[in-house]
PDB file of N, CA and C in Angstrom:
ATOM      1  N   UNK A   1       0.841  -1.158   0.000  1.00  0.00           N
ATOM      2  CA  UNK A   1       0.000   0.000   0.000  1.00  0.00           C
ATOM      3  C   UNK A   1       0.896   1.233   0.000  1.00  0.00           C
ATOM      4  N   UNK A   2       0.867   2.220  -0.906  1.00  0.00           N
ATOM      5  CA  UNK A   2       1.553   3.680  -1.345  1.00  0.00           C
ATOM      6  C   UNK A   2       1.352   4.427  -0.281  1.00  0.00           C
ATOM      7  N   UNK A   3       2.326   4.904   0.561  1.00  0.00           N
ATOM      8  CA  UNK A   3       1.671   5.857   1.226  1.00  0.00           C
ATOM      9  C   UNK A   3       1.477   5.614   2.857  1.00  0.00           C
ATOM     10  N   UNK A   4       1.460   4.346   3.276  1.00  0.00           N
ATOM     11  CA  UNK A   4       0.947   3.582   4.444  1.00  0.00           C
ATOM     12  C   UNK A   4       2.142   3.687   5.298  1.00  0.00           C
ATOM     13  N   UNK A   5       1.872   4.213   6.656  1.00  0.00           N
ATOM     14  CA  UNK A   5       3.201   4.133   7.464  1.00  0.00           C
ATOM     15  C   UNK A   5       2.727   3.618   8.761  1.00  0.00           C
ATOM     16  N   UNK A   6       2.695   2.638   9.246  1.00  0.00           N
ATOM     17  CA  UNK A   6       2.066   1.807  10.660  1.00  0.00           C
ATOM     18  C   UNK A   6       2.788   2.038  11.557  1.00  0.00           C
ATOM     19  N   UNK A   7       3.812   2.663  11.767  1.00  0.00           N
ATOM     20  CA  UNK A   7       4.795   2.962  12.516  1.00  0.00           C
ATOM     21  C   UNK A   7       4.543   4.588  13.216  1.00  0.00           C
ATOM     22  N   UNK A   8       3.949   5.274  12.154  1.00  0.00           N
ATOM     23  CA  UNK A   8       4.053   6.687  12.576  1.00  0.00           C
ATOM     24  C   UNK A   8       2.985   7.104  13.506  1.00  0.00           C
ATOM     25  N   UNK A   9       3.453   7.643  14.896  1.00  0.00           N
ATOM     26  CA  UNK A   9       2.097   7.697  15.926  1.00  0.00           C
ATOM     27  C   UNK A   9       1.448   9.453  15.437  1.00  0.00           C
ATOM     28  N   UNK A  10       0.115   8.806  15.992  1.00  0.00           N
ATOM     29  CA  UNK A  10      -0.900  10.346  15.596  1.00  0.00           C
ATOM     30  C   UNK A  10      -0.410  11.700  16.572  1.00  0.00           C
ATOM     31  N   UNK A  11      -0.696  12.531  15.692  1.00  0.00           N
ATOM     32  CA  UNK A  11      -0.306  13.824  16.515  1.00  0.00           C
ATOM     33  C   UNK A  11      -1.471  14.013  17.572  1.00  0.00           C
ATOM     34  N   UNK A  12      -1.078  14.258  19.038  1.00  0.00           N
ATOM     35  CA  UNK A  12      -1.838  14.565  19.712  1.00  0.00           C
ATOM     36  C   UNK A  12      -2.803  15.866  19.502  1.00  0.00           C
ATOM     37  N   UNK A  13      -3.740  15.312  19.912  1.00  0.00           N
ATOM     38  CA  UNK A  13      -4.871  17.047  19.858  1.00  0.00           C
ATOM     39  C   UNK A  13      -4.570  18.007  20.238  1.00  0.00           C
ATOM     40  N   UNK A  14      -3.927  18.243  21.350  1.00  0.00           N
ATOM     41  CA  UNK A  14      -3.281  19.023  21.841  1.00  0.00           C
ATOM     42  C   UNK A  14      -2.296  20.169  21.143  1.00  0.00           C
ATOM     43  N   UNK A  15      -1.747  19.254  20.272  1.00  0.00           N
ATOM     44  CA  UNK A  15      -0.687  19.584  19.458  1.00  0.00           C
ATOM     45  C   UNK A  15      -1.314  20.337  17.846  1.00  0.00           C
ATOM     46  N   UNK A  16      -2.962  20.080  17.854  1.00  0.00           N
ATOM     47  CA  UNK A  16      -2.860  20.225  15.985  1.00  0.00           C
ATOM     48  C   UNK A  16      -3.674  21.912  16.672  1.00  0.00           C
ATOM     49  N   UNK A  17      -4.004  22.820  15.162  1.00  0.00           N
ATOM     50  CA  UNK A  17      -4.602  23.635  15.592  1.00  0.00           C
ATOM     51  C   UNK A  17      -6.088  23.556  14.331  1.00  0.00           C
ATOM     52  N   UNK A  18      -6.700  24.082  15.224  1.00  0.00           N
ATOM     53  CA  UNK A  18      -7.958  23.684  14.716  1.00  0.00           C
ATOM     54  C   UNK A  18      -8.184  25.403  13.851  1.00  0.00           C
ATOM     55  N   UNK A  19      -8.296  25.469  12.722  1.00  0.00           N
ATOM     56  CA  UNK A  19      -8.904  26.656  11.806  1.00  0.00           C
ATOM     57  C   UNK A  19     -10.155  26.962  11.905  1.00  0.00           C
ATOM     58  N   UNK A  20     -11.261  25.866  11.986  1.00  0.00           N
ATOM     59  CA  UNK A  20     -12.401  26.363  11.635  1.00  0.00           C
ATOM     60  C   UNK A  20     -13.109  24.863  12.183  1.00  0.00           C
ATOM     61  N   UNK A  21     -14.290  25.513  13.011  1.00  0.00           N
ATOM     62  CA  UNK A  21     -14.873  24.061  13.548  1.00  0.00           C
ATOM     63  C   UNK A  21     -16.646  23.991  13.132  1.00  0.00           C
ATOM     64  N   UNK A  22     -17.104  24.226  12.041  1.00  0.00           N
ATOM     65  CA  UNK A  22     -18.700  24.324  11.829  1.00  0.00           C
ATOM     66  C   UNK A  22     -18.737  23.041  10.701  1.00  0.00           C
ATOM     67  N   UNK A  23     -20.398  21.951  11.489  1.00  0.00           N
ATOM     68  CA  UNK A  23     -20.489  21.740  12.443  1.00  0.00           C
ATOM     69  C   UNK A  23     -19.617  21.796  13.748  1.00  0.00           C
ATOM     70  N   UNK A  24     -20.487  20.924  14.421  1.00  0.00           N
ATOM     71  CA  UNK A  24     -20.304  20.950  16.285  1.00  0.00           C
ATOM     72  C   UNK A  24     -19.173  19.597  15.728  1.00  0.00           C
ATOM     73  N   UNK A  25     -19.171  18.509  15.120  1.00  0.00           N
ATOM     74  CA  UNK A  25     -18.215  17.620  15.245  1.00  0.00           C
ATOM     75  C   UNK A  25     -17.497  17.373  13.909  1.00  0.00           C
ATOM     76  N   UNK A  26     -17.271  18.586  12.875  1.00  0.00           N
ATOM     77  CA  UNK A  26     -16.320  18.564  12.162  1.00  0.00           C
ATOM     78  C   UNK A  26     -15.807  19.603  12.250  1.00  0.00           C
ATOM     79  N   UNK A  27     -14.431  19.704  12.057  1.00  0.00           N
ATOM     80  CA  UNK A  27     -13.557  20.891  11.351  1.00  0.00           C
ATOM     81  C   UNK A  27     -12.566  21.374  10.749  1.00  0.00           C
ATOM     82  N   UNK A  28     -11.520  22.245  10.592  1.00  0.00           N
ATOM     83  CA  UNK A  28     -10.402  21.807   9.599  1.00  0.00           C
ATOM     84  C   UNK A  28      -9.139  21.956  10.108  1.00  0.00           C
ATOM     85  N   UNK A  29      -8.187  21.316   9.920  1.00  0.00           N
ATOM     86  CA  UNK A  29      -7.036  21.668  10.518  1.00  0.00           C
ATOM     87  C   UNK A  29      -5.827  21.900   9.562  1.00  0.00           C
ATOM     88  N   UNK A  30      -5.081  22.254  10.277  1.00  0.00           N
ATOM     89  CA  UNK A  30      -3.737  22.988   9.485  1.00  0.00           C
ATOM     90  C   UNK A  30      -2.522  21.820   9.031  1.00  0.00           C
ATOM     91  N   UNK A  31      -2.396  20.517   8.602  1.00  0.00           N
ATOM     92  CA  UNK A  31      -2.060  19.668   8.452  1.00  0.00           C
ATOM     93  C   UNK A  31       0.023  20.160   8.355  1.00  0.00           C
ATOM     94  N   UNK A  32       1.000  19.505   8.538  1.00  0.00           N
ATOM     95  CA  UNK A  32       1.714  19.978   8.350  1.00  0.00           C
ATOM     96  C   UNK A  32       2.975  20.430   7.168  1.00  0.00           C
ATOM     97  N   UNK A  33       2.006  19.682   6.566  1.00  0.00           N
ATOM     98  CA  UNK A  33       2.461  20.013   4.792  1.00  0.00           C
ATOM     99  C   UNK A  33       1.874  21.594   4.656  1.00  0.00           C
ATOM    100  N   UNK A  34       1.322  22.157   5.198  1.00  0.00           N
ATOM    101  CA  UNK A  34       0.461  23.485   5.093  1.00  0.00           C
ATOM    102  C   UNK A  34      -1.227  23.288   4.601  1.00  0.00           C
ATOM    103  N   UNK A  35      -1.242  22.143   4.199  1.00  0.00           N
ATOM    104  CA  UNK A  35      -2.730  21.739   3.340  1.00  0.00           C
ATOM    105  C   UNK A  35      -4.058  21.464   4.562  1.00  0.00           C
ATOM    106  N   UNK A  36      -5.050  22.079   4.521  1.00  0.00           N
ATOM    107  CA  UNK A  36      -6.273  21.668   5.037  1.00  0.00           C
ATOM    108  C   UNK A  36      -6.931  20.417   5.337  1.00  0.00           C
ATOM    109  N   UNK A  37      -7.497  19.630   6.518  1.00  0.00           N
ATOM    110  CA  UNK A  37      -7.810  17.943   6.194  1.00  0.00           C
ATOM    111  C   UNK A  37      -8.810  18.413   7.082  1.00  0.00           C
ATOM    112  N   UNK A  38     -10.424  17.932   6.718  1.00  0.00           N
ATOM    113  CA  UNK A  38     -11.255  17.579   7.494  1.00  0.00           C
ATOM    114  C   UNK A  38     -11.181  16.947   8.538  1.00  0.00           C
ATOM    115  N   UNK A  39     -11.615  17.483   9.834  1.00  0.00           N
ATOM    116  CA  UNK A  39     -11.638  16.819  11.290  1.00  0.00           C
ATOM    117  C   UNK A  39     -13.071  16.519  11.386  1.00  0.00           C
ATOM    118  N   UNK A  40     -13.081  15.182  12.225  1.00  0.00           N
ATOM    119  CA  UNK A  40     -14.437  14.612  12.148  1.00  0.00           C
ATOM    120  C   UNK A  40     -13.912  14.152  13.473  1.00  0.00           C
ATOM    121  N   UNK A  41     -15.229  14.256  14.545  1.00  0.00           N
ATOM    122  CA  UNK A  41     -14.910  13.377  15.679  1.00  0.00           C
ATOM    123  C   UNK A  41     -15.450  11.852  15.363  1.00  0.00           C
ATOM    124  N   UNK A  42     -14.706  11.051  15.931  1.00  0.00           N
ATOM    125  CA  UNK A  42     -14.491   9.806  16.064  1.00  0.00           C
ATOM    126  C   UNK A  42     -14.678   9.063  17.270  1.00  0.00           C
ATOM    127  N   UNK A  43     -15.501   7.513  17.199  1.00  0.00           N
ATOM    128  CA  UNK A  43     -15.736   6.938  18.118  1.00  0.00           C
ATOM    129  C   UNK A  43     -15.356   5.692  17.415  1.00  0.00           C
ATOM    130  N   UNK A  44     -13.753   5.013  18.238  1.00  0.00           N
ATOM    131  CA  UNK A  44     -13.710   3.653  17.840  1.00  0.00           C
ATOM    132  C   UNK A  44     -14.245   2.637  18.893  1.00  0.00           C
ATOM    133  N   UNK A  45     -14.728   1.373  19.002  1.00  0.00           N
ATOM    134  CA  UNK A  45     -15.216   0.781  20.195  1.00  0.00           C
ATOM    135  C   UNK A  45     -14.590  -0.774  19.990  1.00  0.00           C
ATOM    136  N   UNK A  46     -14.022  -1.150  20.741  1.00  0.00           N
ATOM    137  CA  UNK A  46     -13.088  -2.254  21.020  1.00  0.00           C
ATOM    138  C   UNK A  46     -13.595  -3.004  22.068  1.00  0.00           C
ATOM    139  N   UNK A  47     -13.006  -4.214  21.972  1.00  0.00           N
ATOM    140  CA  UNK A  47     -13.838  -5.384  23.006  1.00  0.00           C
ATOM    141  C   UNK A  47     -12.836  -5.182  24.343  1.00  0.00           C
ATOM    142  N   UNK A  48     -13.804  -5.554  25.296  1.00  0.00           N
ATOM    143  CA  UNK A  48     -12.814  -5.618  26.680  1.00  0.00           C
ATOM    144  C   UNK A  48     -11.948  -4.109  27.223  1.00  0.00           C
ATOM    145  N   UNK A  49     -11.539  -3.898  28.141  1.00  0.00           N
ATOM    146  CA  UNK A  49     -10.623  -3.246  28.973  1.00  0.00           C
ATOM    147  C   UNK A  49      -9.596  -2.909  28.696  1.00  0.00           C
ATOM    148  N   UNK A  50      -9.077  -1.548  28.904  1.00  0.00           N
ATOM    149  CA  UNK A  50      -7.615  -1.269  29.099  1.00  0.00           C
ATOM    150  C   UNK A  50      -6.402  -1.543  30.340  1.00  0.00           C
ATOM    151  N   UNK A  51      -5.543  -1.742  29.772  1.00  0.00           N
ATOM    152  CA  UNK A  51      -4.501  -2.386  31.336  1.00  0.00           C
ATOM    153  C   UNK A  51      -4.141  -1.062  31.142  1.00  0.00           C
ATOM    154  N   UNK A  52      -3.310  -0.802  32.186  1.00  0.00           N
ATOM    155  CA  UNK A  52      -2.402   0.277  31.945  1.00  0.00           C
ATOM    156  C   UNK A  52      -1.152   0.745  30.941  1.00  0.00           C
ATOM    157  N   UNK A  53      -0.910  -0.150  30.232  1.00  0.00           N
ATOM    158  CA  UNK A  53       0.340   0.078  29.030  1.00  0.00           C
ATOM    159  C   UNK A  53      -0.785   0.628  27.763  1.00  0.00           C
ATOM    160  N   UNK A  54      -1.432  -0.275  27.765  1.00  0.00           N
ATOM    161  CA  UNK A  54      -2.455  -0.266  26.603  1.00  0.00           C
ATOM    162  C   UNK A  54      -3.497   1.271  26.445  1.00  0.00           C
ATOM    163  N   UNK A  55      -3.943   1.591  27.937  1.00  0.00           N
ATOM    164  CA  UNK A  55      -4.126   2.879  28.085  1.00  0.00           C
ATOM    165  C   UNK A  55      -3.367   4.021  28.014  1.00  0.00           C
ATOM    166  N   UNK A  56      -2.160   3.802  28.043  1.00  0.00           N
ATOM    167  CA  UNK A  56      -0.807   4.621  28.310  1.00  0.00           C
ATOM    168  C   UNK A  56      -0.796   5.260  26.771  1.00  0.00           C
ATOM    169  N   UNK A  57      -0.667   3.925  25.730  1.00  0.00           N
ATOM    170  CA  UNK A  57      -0.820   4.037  24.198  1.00  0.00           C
ATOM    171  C   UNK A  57      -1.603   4.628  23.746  1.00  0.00           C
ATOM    172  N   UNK A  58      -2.885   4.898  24.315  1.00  0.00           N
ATOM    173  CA  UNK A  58      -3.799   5.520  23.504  1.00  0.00           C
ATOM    174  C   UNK A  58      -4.072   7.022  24.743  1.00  0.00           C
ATOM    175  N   UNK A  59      -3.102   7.586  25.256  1.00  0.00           N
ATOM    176  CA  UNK A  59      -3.254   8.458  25.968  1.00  0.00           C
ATOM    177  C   UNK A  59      -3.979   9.942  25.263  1.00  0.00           C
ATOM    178  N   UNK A  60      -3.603   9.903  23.722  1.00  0.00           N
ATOM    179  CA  UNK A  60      -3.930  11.210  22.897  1.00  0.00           C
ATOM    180  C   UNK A  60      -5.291  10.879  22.709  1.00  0.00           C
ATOM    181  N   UNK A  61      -5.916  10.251  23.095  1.00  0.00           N
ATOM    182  CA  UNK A  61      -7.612   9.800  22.806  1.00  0.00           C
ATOM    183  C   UNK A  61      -8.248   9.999  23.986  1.00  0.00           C
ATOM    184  N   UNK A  62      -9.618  10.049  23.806  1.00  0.00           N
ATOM    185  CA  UNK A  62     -11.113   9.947  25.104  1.00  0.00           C
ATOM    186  C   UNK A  62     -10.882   8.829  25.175  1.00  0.00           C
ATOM    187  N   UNK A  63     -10.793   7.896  26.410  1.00  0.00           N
ATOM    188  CA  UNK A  63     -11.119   6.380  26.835  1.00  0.00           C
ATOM    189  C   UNK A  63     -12.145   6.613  27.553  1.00  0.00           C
ATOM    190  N   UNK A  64     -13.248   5.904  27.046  1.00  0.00           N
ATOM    191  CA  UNK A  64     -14.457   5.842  28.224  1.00  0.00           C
ATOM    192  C   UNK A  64     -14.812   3.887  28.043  1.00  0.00           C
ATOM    193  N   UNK A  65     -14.726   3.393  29.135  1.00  0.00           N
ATOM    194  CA  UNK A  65     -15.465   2.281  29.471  1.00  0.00           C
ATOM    195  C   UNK A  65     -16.155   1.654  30.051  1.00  0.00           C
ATOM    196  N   UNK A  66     -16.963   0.709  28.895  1.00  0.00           N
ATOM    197  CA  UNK A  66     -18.445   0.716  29.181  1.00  0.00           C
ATOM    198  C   UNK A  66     -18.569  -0.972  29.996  1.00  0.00           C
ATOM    199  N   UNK A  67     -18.952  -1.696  29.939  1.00  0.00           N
ATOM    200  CA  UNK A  67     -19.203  -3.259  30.834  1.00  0.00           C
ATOM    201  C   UNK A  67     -18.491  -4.196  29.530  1.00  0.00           C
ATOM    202  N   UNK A  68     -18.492  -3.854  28.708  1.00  0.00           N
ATOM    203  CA  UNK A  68     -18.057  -4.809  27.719  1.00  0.00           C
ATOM    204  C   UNK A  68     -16.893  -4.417  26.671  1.00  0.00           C
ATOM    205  N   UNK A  69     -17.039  -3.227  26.471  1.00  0.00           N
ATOM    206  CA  UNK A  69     -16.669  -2.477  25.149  1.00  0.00           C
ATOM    207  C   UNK A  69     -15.577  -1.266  25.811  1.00  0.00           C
ATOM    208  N   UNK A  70     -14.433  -0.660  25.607  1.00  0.00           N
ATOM    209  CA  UNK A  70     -13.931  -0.011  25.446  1.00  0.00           C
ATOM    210  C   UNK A  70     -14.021   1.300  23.860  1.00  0.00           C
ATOM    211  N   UNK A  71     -14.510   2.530  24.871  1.00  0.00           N
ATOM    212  CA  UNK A  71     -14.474   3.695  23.258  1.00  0.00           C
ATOM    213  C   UNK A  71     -13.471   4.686  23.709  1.00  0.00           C
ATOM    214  N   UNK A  72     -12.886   4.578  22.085  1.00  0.00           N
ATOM    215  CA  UNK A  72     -11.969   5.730  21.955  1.00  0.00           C
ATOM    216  C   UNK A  72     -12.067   6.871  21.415  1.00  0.00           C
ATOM    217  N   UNK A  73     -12.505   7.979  22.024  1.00  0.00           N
ATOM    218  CA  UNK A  73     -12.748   8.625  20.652  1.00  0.00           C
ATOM    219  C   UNK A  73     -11.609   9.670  20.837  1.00  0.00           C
ATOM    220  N   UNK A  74     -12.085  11.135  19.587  1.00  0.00           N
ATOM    221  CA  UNK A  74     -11.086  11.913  19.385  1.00  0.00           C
ATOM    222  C   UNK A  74     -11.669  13.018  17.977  1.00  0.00           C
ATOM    223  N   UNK A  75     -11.135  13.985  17.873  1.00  0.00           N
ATOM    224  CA  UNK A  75     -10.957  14.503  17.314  1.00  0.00           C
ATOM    225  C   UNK A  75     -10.114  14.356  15.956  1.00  0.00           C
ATOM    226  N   UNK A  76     -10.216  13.376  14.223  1.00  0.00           N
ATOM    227  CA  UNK A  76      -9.509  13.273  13.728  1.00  0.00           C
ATOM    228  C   UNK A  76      -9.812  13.574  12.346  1.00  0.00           C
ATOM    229  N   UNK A  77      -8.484  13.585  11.673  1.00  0.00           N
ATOM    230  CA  UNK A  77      -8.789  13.804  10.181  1.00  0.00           C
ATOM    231  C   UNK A  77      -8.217  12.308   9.483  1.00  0.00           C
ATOM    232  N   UNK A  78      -8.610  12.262   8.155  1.00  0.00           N
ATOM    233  CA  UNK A  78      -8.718  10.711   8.059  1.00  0.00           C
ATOM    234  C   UNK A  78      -7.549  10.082   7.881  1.00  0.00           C
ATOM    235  N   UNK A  79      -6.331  10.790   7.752  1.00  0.00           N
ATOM    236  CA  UNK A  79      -5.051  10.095   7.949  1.00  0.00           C
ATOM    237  C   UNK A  79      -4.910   9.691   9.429  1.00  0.00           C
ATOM    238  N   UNK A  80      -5.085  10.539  10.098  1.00  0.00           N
ATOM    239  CA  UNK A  80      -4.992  10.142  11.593  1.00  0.00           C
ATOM    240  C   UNK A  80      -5.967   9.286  12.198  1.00  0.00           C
ATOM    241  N   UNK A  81      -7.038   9.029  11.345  1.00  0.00           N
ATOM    242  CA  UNK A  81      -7.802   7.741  11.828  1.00  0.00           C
ATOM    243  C   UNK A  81      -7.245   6.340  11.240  1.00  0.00           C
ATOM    244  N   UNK A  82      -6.642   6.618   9.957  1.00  0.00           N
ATOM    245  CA  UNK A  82      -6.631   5.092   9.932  1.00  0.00           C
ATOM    246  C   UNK A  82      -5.247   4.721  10.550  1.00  0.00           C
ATOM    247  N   UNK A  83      -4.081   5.920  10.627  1.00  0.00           N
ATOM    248  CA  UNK A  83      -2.890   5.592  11.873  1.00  0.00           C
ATOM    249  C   UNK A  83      -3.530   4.959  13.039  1.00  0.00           C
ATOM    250  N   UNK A  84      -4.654   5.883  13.819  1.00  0.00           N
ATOM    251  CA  UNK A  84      -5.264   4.883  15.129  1.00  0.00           C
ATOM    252  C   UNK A  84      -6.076   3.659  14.820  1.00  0.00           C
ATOM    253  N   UNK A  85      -6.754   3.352  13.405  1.00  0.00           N
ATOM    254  CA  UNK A  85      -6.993   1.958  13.327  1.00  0.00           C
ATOM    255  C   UNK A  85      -5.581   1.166  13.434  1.00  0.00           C
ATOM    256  N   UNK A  86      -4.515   1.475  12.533  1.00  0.00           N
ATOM    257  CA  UNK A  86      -3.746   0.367  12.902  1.00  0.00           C
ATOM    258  C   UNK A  86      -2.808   0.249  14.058  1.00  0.00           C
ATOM    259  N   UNK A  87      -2.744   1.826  15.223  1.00  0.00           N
ATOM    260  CA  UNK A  87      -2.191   1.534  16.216  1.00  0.00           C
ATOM    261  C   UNK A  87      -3.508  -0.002  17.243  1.00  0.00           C
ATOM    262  N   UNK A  88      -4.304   0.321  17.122  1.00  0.00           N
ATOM    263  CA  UNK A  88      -5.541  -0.570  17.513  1.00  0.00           C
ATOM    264  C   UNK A  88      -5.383  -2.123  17.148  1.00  0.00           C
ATOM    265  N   UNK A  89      -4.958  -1.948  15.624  1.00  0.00           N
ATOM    266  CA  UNK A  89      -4.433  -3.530  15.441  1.00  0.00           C
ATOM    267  C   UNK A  89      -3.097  -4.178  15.933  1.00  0.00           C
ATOM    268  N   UNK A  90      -1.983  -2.807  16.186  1.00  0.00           N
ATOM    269  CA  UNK A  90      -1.174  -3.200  16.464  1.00  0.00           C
ATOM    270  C   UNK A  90      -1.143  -4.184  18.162  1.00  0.00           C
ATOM    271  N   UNK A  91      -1.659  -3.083  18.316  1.00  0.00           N
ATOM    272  CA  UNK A  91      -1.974  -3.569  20.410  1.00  0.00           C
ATOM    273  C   UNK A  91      -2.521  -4.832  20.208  1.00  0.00           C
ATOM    274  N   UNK A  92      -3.007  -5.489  19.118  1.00  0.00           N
ATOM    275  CA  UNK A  92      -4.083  -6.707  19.612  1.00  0.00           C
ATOM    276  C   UNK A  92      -5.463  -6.427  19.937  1.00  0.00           C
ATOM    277  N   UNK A  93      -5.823  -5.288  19.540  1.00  0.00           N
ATOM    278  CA  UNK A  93      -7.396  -5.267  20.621  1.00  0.00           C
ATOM    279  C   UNK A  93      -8.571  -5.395  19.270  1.00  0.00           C
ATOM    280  N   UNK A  94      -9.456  -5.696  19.619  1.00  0.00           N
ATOM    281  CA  UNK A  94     -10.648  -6.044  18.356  1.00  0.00           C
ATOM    282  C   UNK A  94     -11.394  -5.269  18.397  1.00  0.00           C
ATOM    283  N   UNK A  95     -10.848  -4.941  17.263  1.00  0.00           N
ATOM    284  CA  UNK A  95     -11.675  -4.243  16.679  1.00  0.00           C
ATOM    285  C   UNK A  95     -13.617  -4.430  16.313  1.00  0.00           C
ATOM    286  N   UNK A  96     -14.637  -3.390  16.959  1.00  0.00           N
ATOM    287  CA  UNK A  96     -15.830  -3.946  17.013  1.00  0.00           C
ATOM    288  C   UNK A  96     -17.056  -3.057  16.139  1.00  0.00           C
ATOM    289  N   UNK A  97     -16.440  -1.359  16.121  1.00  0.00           N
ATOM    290  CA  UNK A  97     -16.538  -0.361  15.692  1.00  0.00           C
ATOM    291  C   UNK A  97     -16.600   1.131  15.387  1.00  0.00           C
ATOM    292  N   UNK A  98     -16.382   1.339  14.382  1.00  0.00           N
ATOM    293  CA  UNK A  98     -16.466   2.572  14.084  1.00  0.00           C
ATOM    294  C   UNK A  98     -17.552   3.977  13.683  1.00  0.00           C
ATOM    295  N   UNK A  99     -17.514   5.258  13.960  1.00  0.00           N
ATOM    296  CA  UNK A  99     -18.391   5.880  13.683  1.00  0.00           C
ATOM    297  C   UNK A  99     -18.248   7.216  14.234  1.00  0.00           C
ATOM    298  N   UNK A 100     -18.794   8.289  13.099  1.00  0.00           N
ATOM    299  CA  UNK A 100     -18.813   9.151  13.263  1.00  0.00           C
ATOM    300  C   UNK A 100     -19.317  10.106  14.933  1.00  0.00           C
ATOM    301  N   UNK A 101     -18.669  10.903  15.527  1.00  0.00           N
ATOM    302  CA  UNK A 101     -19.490  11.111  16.918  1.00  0.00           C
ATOM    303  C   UNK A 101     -21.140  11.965  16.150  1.00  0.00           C
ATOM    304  N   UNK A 102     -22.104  11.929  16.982  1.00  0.00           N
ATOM    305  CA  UNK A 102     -23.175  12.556  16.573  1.00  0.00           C
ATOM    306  C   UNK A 102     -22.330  14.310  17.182  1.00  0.00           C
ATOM    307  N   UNK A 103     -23.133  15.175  16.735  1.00  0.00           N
ATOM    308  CA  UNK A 103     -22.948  16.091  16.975  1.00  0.00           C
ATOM    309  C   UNK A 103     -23.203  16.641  18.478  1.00  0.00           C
ATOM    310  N   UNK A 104     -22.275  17.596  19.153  1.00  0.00           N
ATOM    311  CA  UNK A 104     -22.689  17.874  20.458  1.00  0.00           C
ATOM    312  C   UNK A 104     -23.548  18.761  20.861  1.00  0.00           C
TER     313      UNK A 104
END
């Protein structure tokens, strides 16, 4: 795959700056090539619990958990989602699903 780097971790939120946020759960950010990428919030949901290493890894994300399911969400544009799909595969955790956040 052209282009694919499984290695490279997502820039924390913290770190990107947000240009323009209309809607409530999209908006655009300043990518660092200088180019614009749609931000969409994100809810990934994974089976089972975080230990502490595994939580440690996904520290740049929302962890909320539920009795069964672990969700991650976040603030992302779609390079940086499919980096956190495959940090997600990398850890081992199963993947159960994905989806846009509804609006806040």
């Amino acid at each position: 795959m052209t282009g694919h780097h499984p290695h490279r971790m997502m820039t924390p939120p913290a770190c990107r700056r947000i240009v323009e946020t209309e809607p409530a759960n999209e908006g655009v950010i300043a990518t660092r090539s200088g180019k614009e990428a749609l931000v969409t919030t994100y809810e990934i949901r994974v089976i089972g619990s975080f230990g502490p290493a595994v939580r440690e890894a996904f520290a740049d994300m929302m962890v909320e958990v539920e009795p069964t399911i672990t969700v991650l969400s976040g603030d992302l544009d779609q390079h940086s989602l499919h980096t956190l799909l495959d940090r997600v595969r990398a850890a081992g955790l199963e993947l159960v699903g994905v989806r846009q956040a509804p609006p806040a």
